[in-house]
PDB file of N, CA and C in Angstrom:
ATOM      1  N   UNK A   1       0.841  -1.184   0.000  1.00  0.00           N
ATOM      2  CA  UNK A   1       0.000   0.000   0.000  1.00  0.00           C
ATOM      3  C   UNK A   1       0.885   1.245   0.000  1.00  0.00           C
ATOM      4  N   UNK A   2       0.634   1.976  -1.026  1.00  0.00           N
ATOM      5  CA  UNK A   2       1.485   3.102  -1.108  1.00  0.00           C
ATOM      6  C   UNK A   2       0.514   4.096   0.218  1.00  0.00           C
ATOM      7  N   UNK A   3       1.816   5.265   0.890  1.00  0.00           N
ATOM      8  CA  UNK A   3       1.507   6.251   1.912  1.00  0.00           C
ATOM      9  C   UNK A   3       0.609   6.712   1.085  1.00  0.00           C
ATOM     10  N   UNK A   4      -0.475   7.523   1.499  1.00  0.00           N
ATOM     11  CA  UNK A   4      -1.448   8.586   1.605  1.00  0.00           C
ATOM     12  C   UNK A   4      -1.344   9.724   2.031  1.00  0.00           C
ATOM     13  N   UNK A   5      -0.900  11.038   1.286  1.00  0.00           N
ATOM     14  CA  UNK A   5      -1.101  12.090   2.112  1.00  0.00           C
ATOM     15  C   UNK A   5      -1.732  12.437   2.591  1.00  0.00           C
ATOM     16  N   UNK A   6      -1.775  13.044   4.010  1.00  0.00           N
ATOM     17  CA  UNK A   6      -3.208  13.091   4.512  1.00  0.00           C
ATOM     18  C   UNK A   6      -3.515  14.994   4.273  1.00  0.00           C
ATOM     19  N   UNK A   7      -2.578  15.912   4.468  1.00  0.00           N
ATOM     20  CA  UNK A   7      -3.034  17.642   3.965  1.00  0.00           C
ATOM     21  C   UNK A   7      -1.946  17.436   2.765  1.00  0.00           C
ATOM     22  N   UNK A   8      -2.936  18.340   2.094  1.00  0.00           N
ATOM     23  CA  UNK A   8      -2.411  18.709   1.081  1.00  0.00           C
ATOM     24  C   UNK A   8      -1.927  19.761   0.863  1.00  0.00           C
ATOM     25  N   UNK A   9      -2.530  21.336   1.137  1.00  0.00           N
ATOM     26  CA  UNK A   9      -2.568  22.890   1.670  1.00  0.00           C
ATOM     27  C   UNK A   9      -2.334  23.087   3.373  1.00  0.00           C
ATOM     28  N   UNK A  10      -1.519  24.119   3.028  1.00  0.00           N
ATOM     29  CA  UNK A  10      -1.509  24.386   4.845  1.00  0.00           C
ATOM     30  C   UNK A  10      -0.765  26.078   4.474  1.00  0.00           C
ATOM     31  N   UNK A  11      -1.596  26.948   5.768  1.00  0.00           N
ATOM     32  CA  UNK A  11      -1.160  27.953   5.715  1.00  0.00           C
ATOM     33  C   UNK A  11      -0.629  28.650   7.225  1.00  0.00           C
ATOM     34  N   UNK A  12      -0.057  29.789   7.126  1.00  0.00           N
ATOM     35  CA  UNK A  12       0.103  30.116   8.511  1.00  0.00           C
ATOM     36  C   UNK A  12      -0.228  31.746   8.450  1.00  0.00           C
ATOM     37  N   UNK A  13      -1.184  31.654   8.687  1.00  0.00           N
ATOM     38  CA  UNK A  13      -2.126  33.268   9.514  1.00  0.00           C
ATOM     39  C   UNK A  13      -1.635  34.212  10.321  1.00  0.00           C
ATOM     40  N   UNK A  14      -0.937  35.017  10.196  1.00  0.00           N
ATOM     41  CA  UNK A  14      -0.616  36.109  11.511  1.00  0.00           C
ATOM     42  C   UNK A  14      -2.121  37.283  11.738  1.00  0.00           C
ATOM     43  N   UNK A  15      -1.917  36.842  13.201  1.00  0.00           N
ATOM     44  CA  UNK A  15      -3.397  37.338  13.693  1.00  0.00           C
ATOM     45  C   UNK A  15      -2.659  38.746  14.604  1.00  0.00           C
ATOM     46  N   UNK A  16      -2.683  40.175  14.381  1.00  0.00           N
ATOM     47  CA  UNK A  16      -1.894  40.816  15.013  1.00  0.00           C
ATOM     48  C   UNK A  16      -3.046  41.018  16.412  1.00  0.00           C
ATOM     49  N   UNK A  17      -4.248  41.076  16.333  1.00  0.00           N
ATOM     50  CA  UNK A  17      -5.205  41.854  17.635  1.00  0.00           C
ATOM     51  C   UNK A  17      -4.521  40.102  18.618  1.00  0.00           C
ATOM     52  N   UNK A  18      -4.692  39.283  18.227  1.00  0.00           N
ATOM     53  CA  UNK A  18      -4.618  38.551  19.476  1.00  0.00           C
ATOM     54  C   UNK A  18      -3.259  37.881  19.780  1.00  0.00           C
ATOM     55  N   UNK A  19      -2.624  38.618  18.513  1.00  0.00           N
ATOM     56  CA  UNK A  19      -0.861  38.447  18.895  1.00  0.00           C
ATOM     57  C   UNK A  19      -0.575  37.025  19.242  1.00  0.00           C
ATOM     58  N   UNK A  20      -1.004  35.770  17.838  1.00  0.00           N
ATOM     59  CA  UNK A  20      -0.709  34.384  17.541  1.00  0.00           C
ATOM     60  C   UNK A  20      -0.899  34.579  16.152  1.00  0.00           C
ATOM     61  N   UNK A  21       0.018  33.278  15.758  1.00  0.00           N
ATOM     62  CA  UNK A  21      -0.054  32.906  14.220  1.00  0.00           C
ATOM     63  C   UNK A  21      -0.570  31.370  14.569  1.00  0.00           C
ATOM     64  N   UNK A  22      -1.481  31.251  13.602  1.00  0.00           N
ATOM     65  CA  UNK A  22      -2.981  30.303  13.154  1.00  0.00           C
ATOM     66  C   UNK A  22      -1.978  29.304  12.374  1.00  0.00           C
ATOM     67  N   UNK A  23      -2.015  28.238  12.347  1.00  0.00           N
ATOM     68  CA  UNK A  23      -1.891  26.953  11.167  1.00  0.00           C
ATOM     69  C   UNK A  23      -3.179  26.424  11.206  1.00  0.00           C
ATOM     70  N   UNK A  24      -3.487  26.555   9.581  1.00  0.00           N
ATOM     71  CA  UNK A  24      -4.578  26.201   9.236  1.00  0.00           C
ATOM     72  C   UNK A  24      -4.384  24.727   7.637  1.00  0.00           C
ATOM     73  N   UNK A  25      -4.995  24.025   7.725  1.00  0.00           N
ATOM     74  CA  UNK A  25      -5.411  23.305   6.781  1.00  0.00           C
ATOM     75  C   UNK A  25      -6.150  23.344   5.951  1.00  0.00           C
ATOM     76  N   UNK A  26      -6.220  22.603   4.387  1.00  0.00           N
ATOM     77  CA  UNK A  26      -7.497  23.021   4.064  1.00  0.00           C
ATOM     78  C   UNK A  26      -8.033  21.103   3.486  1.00  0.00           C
ATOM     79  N   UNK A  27      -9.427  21.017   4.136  1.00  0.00           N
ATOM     80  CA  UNK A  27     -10.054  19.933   3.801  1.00  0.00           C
ATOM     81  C   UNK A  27     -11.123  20.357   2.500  1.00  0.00           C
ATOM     82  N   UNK A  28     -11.156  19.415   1.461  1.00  0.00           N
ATOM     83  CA  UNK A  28     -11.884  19.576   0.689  1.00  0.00           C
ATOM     84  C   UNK A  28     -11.715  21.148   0.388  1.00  0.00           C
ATOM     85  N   UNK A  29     -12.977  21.720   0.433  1.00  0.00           N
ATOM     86  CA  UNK A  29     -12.989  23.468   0.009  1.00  0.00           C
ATOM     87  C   UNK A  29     -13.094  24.458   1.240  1.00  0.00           C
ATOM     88  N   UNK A  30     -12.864  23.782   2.526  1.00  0.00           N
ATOM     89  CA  UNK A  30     -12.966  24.319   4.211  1.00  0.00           C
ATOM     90  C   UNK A  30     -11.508  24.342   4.262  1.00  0.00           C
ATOM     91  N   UNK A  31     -11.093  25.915   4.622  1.00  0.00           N
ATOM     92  CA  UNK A  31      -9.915  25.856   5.865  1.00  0.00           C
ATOM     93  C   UNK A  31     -10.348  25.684   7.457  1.00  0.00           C
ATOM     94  N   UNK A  32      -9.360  24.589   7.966  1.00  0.00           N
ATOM     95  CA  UNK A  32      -9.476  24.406   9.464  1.00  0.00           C
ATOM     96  C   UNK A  32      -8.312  24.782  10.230  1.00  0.00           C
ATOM     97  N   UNK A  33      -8.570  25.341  11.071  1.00  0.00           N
ATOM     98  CA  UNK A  33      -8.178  25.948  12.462  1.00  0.00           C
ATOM     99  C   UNK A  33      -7.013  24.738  13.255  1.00  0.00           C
ATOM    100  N   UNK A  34      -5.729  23.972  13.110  1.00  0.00           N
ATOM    101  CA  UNK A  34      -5.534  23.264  13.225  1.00  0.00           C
ATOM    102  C   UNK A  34      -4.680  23.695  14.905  1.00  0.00           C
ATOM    103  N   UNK A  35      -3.539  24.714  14.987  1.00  0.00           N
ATOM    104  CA  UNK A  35      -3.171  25.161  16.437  1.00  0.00           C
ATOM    105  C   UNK A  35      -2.303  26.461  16.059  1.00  0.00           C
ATOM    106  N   UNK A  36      -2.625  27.094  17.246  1.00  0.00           N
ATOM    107  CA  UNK A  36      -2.020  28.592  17.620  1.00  0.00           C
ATOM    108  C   UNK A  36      -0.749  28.878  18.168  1.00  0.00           C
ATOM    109  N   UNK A  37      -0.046  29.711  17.752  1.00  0.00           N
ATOM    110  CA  UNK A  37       1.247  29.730  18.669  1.00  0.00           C
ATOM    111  C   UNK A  37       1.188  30.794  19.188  1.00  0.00           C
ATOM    112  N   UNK A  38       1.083  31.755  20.316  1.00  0.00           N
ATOM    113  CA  UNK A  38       0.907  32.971  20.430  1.00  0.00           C
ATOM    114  C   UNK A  38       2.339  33.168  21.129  1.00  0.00           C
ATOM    115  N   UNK A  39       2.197  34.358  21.504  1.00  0.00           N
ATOM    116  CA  UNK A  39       3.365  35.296  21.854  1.00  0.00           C
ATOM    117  C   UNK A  39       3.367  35.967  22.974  1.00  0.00           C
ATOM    118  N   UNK A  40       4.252  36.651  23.365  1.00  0.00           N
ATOM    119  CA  UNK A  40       4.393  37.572  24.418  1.00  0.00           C
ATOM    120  C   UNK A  40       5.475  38.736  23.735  1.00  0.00           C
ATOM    121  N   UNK A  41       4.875  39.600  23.737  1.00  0.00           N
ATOM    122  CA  UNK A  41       5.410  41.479  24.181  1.00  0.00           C
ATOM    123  C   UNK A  41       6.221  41.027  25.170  1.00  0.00           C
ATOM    124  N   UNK A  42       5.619  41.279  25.763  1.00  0.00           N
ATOM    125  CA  UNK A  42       6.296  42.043  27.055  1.00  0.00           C
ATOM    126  C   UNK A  42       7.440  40.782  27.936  1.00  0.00           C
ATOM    127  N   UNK A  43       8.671  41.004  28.071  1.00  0.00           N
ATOM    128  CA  UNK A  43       9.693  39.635  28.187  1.00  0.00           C
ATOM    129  C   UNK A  43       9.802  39.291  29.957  1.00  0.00           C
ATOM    130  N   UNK A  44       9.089  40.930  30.736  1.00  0.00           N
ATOM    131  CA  UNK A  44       9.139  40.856  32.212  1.00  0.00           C
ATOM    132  C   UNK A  44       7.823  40.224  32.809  1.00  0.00           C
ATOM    133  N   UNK A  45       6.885  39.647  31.940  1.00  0.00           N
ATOM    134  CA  UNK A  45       6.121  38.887  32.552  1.00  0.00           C
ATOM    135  C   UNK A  45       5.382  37.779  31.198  1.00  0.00           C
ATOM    136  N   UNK A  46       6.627  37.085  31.321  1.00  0.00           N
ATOM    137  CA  UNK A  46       5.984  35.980  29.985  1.00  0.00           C
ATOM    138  C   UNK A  46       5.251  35.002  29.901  1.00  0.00           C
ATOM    139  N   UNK A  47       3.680  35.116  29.232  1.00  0.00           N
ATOM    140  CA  UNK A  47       2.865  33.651  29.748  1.00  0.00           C
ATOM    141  C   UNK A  47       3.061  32.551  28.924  1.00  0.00           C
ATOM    142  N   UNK A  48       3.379  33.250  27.411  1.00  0.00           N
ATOM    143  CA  UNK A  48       3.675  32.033  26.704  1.00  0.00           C
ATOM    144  C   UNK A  48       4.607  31.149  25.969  1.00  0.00           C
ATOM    145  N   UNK A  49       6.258  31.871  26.771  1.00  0.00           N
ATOM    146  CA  UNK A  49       7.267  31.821  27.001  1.00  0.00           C
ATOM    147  C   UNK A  49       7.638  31.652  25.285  1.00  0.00           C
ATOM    148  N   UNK A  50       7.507  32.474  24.554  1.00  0.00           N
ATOM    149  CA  UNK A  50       8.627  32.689  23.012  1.00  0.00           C
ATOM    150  C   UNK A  50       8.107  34.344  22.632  1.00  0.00           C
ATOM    151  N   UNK A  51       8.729  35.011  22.081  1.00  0.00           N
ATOM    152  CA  UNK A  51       9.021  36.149  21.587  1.00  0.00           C
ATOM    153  C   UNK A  51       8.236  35.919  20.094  1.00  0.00           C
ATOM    154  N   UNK A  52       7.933  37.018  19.120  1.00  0.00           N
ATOM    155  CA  UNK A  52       6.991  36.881  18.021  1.00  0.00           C
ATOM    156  C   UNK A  52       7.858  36.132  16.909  1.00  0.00           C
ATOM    157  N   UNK A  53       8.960  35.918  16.722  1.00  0.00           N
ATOM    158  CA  UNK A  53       9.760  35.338  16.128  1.00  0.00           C
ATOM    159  C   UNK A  53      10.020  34.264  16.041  1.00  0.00           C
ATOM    160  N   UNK A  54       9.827  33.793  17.513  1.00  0.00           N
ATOM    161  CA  UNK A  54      10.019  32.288  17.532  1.00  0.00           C
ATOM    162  C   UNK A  54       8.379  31.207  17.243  1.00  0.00           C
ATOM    163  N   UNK A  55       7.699  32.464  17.602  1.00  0.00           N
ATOM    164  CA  UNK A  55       6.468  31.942  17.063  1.00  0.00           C
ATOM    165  C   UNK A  55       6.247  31.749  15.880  1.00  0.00           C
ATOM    166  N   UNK A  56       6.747  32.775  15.292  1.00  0.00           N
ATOM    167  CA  UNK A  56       6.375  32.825  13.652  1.00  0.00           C
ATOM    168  C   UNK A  56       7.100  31.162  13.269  1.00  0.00           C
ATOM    169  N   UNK A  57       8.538  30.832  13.811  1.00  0.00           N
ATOM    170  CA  UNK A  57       8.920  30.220  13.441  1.00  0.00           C
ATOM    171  C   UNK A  57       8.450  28.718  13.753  1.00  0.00           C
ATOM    172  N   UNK A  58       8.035  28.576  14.647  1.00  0.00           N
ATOM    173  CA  UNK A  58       7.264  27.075  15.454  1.00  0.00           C
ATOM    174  C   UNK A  58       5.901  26.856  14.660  1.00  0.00           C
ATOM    175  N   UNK A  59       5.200  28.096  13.878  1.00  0.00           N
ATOM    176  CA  UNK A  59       4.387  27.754  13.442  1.00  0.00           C
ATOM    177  C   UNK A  59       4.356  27.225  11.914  1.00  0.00           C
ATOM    178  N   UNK A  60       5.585  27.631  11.311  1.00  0.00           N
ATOM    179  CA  UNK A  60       6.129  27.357  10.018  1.00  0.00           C
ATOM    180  C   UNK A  60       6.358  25.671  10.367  1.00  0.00           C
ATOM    181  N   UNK A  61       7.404  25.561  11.547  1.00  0.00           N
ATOM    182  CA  UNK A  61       7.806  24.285  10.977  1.00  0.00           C
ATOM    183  C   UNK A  61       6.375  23.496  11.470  1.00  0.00           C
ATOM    184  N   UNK A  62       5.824  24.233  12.119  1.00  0.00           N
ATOM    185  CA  UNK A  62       4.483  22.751  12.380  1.00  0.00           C
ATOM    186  C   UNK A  62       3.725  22.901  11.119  1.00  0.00           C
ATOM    187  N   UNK A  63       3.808  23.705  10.087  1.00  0.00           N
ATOM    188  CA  UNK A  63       3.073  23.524   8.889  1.00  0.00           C
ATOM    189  C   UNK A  63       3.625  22.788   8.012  1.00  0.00           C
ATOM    190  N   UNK A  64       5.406  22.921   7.772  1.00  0.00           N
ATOM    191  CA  UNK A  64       6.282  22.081   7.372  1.00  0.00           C
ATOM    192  C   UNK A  64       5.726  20.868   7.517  1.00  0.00           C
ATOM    193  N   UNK A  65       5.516  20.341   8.883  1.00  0.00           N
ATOM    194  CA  UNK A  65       5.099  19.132   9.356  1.00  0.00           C
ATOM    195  C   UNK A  65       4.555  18.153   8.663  1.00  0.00           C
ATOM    196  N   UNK A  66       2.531  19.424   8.578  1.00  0.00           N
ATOM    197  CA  UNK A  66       1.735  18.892   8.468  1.00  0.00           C
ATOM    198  C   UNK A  66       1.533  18.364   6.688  1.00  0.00           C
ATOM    199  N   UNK A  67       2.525  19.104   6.333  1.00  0.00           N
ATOM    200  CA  UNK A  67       2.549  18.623   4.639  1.00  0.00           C
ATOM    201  C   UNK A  67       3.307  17.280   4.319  1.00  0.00           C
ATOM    202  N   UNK A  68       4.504  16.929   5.678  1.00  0.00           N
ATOM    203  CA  UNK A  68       4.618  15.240   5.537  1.00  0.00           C
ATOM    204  C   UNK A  68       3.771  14.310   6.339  1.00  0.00           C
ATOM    205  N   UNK A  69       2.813  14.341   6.620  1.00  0.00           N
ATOM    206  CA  UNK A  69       2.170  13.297   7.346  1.00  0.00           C
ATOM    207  C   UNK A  69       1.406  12.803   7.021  1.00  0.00           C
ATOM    208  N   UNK A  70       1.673  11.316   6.642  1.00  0.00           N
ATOM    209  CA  UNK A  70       1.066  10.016   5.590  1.00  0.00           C
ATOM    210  C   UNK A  70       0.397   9.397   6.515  1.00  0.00           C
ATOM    211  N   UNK A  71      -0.870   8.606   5.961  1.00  0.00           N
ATOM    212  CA  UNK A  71      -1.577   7.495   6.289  1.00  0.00           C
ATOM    213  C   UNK A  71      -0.916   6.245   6.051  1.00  0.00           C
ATOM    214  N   UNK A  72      -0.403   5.267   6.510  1.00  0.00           N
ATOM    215  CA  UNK A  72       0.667   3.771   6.274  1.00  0.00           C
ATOM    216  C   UNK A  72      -0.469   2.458   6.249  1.00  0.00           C
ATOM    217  N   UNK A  73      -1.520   2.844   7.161  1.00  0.00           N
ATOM    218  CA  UNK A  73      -2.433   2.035   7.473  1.00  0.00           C
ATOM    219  C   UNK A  73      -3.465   2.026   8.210  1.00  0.00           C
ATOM    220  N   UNK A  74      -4.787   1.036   7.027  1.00  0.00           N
ATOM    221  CA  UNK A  74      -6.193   1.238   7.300  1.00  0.00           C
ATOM    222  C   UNK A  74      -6.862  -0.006   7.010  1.00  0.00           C
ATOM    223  N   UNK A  75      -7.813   0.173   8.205  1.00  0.00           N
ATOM    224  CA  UNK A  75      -8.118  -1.124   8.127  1.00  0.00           C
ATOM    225  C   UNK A  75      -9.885  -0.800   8.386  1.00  0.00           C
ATOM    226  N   UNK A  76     -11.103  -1.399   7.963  1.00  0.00           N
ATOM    227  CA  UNK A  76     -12.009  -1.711   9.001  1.00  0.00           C
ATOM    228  C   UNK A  76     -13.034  -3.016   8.661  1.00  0.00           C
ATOM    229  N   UNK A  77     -14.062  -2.650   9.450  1.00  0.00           N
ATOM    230  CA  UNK A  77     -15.041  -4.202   9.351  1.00  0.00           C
ATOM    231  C   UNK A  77     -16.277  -3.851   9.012  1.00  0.00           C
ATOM    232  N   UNK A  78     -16.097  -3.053   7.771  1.00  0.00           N
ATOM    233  CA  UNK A  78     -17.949  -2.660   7.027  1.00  0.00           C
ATOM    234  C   UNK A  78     -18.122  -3.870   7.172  1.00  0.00           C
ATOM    235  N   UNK A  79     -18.024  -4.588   6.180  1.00  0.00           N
ATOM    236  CA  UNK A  79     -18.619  -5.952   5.911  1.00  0.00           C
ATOM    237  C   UNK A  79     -18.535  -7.096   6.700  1.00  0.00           C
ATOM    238  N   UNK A  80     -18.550  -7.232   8.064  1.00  0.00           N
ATOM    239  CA  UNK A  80     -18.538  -8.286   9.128  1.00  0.00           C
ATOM    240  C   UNK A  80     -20.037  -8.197   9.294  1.00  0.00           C
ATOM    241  N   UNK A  81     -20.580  -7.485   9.256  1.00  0.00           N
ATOM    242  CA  UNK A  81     -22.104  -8.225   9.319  1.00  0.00           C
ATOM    243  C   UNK A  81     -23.179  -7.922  11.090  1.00  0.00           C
ATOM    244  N   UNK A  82     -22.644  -7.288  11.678  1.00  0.00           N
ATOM    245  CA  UNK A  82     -22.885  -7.211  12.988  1.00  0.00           C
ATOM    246  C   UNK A  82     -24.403  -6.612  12.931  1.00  0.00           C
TER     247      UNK A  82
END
């Protein structure tokens, strides 16, 4: 069985009001909301411990990611009859 890609499209969103960049997918003709990396300003009280840079960058490679990740194997039991 040859791999299956499972995304095909993937983008990364900079959202400036809530200060995160979005990785998004796209299924069929829907983009989905897949995870956020947000940021912190301010370095004397950090909640989400990376600077906007490193975000930008964590969210690239998790899009990187999501463009290698194959299906290897599938299995089920339509036809068992239950």
């Amino acid at each position: 069985m040859k791999p299956k890609i499972l995304y095909k499209t993937v983008k990364v969103v900079y959202d400036a009001h809530s200060k995160s960049y979005d990785v998004y997918y796209r299924n069929w003709f829907f983009w989905k909301c897949d995870k956020c990396y947000r940021y912190d300003e301010n370095p004397k009280y950090p909640i989400h411990y990376c600077d906007q840079e490193e975000a930008k960058k964590r969210a690239i490679a998790y899009a990187d990611s999501l463009l290698k990740t194959v299906e290897i194997y599938r299995k089920s039991n339509v036809f068992v009859g239950y």
